[in-house]
PDB file of N, CA and C in Angstrom:
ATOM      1  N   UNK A   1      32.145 -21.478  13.814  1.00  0.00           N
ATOM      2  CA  UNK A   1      31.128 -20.637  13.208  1.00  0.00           C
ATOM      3  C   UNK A   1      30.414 -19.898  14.330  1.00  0.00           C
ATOM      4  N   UNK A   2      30.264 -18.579  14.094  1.00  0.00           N
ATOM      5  CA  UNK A   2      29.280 -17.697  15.587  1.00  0.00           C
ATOM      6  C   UNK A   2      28.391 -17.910  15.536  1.00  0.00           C
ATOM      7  N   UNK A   3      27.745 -17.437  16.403  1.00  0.00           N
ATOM      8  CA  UNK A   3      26.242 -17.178  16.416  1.00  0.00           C
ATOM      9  C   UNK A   3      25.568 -16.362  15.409  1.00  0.00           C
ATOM     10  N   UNK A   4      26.043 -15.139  14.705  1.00  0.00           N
ATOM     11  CA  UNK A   4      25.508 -14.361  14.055  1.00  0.00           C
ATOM     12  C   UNK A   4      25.224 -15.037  12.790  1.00  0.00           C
ATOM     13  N   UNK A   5      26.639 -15.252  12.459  1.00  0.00           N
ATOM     14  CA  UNK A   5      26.635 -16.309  10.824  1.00  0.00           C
ATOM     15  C   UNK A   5      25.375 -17.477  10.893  1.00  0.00           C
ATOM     16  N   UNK A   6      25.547 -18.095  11.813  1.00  0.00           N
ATOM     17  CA  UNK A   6      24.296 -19.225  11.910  1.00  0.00           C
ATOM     18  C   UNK A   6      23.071 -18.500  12.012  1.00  0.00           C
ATOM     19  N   UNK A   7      22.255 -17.243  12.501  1.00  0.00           N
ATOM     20  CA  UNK A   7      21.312 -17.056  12.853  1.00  0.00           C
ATOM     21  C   UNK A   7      20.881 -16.360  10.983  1.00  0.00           C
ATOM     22  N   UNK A   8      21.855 -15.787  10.312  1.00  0.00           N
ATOM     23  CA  UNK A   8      21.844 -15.236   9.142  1.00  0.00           C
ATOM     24  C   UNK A   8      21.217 -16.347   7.799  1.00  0.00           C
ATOM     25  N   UNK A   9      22.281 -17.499   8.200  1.00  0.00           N
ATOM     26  CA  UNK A   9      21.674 -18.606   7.629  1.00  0.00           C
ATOM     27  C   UNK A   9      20.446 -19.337   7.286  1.00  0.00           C
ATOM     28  N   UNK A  10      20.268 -18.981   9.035  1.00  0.00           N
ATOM     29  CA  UNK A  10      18.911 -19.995   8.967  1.00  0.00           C
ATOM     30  C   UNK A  10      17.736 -19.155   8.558  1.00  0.00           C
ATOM     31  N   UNK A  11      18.190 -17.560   8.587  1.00  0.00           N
ATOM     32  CA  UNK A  11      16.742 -16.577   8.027  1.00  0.00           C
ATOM     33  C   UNK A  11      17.011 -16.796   6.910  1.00  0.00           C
ATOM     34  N   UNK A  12      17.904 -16.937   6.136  1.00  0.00           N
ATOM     35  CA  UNK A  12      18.585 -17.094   4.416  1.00  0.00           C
ATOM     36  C   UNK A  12      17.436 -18.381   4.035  1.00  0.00           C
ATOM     37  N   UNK A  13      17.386 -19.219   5.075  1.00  0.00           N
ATOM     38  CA  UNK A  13      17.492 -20.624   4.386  1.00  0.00           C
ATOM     39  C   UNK A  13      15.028 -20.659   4.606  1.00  0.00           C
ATOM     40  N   UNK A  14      14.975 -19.941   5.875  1.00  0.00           N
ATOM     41  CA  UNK A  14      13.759 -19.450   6.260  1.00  0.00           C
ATOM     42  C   UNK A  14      12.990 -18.677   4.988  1.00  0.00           C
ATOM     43  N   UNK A  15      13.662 -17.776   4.654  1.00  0.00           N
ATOM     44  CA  UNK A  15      13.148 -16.827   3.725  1.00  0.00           C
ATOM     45  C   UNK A  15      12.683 -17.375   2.586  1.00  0.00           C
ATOM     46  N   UNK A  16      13.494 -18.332   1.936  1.00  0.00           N
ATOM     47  CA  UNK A  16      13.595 -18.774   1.069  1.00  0.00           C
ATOM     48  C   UNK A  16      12.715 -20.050   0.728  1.00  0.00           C
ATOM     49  N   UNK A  17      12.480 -21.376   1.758  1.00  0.00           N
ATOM     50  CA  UNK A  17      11.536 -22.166   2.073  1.00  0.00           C
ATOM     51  C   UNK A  17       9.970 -21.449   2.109  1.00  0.00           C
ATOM     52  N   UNK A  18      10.108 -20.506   2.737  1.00  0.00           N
ATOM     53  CA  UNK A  18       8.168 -20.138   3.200  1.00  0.00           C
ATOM     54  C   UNK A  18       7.491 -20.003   1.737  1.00  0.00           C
ATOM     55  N   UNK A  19       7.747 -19.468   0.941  1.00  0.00           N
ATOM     56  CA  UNK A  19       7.373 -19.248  -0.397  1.00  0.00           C
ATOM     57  C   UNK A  19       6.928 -20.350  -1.017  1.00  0.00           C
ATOM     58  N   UNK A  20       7.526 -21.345  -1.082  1.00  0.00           N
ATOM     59  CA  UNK A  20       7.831 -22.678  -1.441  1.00  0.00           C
ATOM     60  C   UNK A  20       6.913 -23.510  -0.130  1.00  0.00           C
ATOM     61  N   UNK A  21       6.841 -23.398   0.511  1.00  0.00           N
ATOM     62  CA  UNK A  21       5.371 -23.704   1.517  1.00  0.00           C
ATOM     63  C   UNK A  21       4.546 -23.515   1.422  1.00  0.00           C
ATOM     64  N   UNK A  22       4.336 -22.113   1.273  1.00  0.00           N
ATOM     65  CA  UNK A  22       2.743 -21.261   0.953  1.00  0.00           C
ATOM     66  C   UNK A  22       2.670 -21.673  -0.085  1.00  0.00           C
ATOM     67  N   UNK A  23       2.908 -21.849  -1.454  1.00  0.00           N
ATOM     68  CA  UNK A  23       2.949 -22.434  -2.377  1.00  0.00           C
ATOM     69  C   UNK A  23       1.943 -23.609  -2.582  1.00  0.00           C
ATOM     70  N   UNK A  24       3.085 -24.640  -2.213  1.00  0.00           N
ATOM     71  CA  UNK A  24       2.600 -26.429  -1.495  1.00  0.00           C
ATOM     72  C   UNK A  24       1.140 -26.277  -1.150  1.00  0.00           C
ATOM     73  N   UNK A  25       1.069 -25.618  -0.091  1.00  0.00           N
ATOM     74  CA  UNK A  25      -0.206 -25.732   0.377  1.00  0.00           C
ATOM     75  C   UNK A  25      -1.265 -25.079   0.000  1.00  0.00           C
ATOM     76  N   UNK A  26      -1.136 -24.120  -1.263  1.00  0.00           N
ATOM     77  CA  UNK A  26      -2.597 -23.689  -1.848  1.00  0.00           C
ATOM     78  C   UNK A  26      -2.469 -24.406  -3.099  1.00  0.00           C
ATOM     79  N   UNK A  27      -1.634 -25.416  -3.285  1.00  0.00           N
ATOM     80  CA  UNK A  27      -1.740 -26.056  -4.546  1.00  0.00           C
ATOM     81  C   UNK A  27      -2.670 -27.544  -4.081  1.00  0.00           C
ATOM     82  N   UNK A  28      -3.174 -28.084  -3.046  1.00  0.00           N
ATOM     83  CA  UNK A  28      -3.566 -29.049  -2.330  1.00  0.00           C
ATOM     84  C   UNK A  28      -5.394 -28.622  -2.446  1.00  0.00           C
ATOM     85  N   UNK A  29      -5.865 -29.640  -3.385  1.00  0.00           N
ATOM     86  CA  UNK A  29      -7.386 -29.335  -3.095  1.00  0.00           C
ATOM     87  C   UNK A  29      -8.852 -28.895  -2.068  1.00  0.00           C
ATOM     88  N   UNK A  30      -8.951 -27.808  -2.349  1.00  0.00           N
ATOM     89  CA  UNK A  30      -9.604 -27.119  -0.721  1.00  0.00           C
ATOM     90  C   UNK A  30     -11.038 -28.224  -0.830  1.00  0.00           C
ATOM     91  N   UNK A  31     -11.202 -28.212   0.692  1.00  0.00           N
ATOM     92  CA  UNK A  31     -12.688 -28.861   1.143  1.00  0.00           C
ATOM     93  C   UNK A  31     -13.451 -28.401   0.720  1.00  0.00           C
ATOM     94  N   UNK A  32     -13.547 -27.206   0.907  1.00  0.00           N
ATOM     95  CA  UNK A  32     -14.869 -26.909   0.259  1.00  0.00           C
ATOM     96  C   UNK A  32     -14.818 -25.718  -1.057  1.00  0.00           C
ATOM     97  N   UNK A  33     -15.672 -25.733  -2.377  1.00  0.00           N
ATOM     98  CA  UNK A  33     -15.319 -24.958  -3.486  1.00  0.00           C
ATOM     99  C   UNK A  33     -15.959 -23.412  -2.849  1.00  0.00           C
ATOM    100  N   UNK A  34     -15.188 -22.485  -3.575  1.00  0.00           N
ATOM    101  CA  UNK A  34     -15.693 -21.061  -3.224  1.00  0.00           C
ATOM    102  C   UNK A  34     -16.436 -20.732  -4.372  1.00  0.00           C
ATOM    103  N   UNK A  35     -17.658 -20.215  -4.017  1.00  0.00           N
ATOM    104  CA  UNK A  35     -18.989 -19.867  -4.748  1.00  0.00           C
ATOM    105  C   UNK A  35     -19.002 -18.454  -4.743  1.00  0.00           C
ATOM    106  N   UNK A  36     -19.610 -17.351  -5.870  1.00  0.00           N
ATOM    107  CA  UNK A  36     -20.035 -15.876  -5.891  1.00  0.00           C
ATOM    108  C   UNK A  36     -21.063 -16.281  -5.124  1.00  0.00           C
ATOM    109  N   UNK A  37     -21.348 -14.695  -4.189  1.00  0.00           N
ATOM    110  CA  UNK A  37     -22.644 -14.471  -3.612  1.00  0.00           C
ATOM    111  C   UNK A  37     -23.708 -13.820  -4.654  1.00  0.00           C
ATOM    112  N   UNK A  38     -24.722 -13.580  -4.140  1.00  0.00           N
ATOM    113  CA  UNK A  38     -25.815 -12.587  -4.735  1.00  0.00           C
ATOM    114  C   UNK A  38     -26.214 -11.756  -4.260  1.00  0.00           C
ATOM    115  N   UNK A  39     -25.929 -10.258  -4.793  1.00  0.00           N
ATOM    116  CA  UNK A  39     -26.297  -9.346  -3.900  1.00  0.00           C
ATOM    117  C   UNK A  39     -27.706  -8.814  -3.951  1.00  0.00           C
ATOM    118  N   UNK A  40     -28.358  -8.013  -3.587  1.00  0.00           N
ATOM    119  CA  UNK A  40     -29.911  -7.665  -3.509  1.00  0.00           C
ATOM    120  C   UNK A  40     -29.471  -5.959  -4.069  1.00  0.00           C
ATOM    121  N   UNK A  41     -28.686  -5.524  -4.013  1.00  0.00           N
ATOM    122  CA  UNK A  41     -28.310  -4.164  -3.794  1.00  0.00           C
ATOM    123  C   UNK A  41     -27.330  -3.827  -4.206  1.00  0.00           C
ATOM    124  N   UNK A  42     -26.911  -2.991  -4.989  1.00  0.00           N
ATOM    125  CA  UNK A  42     -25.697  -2.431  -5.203  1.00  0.00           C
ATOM    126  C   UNK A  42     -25.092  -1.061  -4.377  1.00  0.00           C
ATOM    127  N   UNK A  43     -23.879  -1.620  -4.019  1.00  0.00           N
ATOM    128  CA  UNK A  43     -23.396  -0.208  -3.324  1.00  0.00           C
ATOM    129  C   UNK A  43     -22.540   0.746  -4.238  1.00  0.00           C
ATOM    130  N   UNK A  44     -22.436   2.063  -4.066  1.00  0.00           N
ATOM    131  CA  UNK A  44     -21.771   2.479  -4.744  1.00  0.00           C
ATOM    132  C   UNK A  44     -20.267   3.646  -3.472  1.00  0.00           C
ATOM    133  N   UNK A  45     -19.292   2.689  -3.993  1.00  0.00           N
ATOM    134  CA  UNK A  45     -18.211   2.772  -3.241  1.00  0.00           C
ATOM    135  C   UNK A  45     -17.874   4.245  -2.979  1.00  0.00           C
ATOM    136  N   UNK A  46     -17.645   4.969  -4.184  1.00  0.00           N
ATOM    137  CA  UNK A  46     -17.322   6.476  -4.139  1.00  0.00           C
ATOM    138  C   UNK A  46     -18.218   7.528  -3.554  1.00  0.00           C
ATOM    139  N   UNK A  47     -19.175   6.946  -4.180  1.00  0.00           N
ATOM    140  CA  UNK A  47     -20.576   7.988  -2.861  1.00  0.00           C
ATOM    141  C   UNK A  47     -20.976   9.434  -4.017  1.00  0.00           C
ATOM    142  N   UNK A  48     -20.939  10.489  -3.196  1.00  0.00           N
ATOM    143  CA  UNK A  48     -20.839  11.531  -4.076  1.00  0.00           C
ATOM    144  C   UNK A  48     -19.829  12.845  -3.980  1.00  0.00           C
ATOM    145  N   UNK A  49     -19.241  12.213  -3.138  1.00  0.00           N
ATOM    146  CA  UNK A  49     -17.793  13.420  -2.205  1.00  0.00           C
ATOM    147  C   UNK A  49     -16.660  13.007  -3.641  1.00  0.00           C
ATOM    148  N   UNK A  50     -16.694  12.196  -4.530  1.00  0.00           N
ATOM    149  CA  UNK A  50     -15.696  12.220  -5.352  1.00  0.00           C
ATOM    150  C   UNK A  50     -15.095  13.707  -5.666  1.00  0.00           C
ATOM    151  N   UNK A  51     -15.532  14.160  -6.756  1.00  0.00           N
ATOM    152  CA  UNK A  51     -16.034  15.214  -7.180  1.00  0.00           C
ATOM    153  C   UNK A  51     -15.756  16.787  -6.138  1.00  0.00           C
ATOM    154  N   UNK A  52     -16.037  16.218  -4.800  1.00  0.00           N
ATOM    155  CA  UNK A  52     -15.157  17.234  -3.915  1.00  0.00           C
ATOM    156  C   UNK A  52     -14.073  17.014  -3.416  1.00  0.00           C
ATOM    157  N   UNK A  53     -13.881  16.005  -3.326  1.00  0.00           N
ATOM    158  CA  UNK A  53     -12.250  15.630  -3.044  1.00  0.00           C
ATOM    159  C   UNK A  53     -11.454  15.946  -3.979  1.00  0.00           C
ATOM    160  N   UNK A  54     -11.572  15.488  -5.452  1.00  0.00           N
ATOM    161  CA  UNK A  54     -10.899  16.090  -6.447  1.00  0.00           C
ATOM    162  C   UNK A  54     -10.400  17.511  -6.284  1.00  0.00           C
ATOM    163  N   UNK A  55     -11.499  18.708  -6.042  1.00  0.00           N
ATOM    164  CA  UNK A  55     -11.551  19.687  -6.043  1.00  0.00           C
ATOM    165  C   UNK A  55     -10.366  20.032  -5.006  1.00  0.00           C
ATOM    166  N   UNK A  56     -10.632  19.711  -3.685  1.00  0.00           N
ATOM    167  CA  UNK A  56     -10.022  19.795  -2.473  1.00  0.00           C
ATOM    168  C   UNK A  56      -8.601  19.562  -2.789  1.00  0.00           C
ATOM    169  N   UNK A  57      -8.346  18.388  -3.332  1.00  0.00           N
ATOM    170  CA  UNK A  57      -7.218  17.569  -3.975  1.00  0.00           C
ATOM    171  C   UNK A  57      -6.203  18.648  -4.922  1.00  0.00           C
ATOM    172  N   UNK A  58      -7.084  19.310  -6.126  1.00  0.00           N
ATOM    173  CA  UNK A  58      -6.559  20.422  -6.914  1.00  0.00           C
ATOM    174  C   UNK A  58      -6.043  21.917  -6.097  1.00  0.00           C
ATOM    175  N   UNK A  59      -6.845  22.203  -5.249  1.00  0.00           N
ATOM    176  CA  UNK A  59      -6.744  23.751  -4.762  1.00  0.00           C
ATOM    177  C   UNK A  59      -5.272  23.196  -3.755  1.00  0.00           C
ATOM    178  N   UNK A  60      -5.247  21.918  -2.994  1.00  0.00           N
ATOM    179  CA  UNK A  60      -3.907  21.817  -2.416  1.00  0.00           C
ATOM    180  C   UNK A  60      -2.736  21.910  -3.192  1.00  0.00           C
ATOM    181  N   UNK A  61      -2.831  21.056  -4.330  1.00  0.00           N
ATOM    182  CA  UNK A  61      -1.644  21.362  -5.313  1.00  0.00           C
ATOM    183  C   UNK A  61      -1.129  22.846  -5.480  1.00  0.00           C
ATOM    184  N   UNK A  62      -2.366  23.712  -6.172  1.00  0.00           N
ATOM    185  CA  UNK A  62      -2.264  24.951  -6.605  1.00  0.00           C
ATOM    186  C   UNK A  62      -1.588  25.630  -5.547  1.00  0.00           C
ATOM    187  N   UNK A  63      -2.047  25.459  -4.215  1.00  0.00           N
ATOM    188  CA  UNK A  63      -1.638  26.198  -3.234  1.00  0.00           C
ATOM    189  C   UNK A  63      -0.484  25.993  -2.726  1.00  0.00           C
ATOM    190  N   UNK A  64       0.106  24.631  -3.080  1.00  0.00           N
ATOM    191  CA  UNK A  64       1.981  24.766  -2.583  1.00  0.00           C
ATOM    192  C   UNK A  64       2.151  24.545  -3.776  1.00  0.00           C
ATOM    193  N   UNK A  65       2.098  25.502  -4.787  1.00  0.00           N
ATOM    194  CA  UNK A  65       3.104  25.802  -6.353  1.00  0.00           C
ATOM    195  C   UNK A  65       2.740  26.850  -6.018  1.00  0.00           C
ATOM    196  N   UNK A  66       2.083  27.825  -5.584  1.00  0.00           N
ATOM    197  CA  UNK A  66       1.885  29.494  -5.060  1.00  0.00           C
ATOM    198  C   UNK A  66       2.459  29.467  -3.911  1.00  0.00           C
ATOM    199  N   UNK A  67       2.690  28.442  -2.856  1.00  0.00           N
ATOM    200  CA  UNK A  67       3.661  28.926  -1.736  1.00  0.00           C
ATOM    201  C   UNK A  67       5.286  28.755  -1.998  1.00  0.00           C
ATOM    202  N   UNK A  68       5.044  27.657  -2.552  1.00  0.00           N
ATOM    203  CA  UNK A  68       6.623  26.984  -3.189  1.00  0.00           C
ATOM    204  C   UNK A  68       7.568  28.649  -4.380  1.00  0.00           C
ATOM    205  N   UNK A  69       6.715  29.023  -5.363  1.00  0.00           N
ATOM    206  CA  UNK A  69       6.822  30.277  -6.260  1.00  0.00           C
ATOM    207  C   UNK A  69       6.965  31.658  -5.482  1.00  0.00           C
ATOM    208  N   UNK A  70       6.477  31.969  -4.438  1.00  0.00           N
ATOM    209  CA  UNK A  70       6.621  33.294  -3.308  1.00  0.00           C
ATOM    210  C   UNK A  70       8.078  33.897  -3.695  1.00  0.00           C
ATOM    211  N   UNK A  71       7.615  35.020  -4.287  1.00  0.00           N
ATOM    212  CA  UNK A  71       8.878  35.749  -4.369  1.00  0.00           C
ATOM    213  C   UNK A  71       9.637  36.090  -3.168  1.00  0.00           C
ATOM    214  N   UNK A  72       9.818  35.515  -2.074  1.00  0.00           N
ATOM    215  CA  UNK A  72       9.952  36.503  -0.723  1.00  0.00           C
ATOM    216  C   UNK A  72      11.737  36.022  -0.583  1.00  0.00           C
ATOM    217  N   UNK A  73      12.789  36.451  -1.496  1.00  0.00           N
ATOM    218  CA  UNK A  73      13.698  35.931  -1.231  1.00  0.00           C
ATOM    219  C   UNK A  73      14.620  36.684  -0.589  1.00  0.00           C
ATOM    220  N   UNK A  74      14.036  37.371   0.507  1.00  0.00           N
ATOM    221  CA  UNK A  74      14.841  38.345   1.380  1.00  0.00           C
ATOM    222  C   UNK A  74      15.505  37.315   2.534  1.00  0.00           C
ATOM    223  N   UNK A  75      17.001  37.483   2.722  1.00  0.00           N
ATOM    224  CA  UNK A  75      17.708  36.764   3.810  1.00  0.00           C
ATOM    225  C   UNK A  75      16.961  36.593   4.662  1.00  0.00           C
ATOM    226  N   UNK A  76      16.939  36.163   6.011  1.00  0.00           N
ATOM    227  CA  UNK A  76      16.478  36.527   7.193  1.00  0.00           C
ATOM    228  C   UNK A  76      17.354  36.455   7.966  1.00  0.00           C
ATOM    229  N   UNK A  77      19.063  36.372   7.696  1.00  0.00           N
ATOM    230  CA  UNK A  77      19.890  36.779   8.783  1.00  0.00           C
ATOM    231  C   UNK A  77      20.324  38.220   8.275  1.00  0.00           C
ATOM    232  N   UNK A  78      21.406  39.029   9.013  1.00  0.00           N
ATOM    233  CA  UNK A  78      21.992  40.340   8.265  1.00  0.00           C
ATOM    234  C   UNK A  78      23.344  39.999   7.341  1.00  0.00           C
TER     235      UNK A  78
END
């Protein structure tokens, strides 16, 4: 048996175990329980640039379906 075949194996046999490890071990009762915090404040993730990004977002589209559509179908060799 080569080297290659054996090294194929053992990632075959690797690949296949870790799953089945990671597994095992979050099924094992943690020390300590995980609790929600309390926040004082709410953040607000999007901000207020939503709304321009969209925009920004739309005029790019528009603008390669108007470059993509360019009638300019003249060769450029002779």
């Amino acid at each position: 048996m080569n080297f290659g075949k054996l090294a194929a194996g053992v990632a075959a046999v690797s690949l296949i175990a870790a799953p089945v490890a990671a597994q095992a071990a979050n099924s094992v009762a943690p020390a300590v329980e995980r609790v929600g915090g309390v926040s004082s404040s709410e953040e607000k993730l999007e901000g207020s640039n939503g709304i321009l990004i969209a925009v920004l977002a739309a005029a790019a589209v528009i603008a390669g379906i108007i470059i993509i559509a360019d009638d300019d179908d003249d060769p450029t060799s002779p």
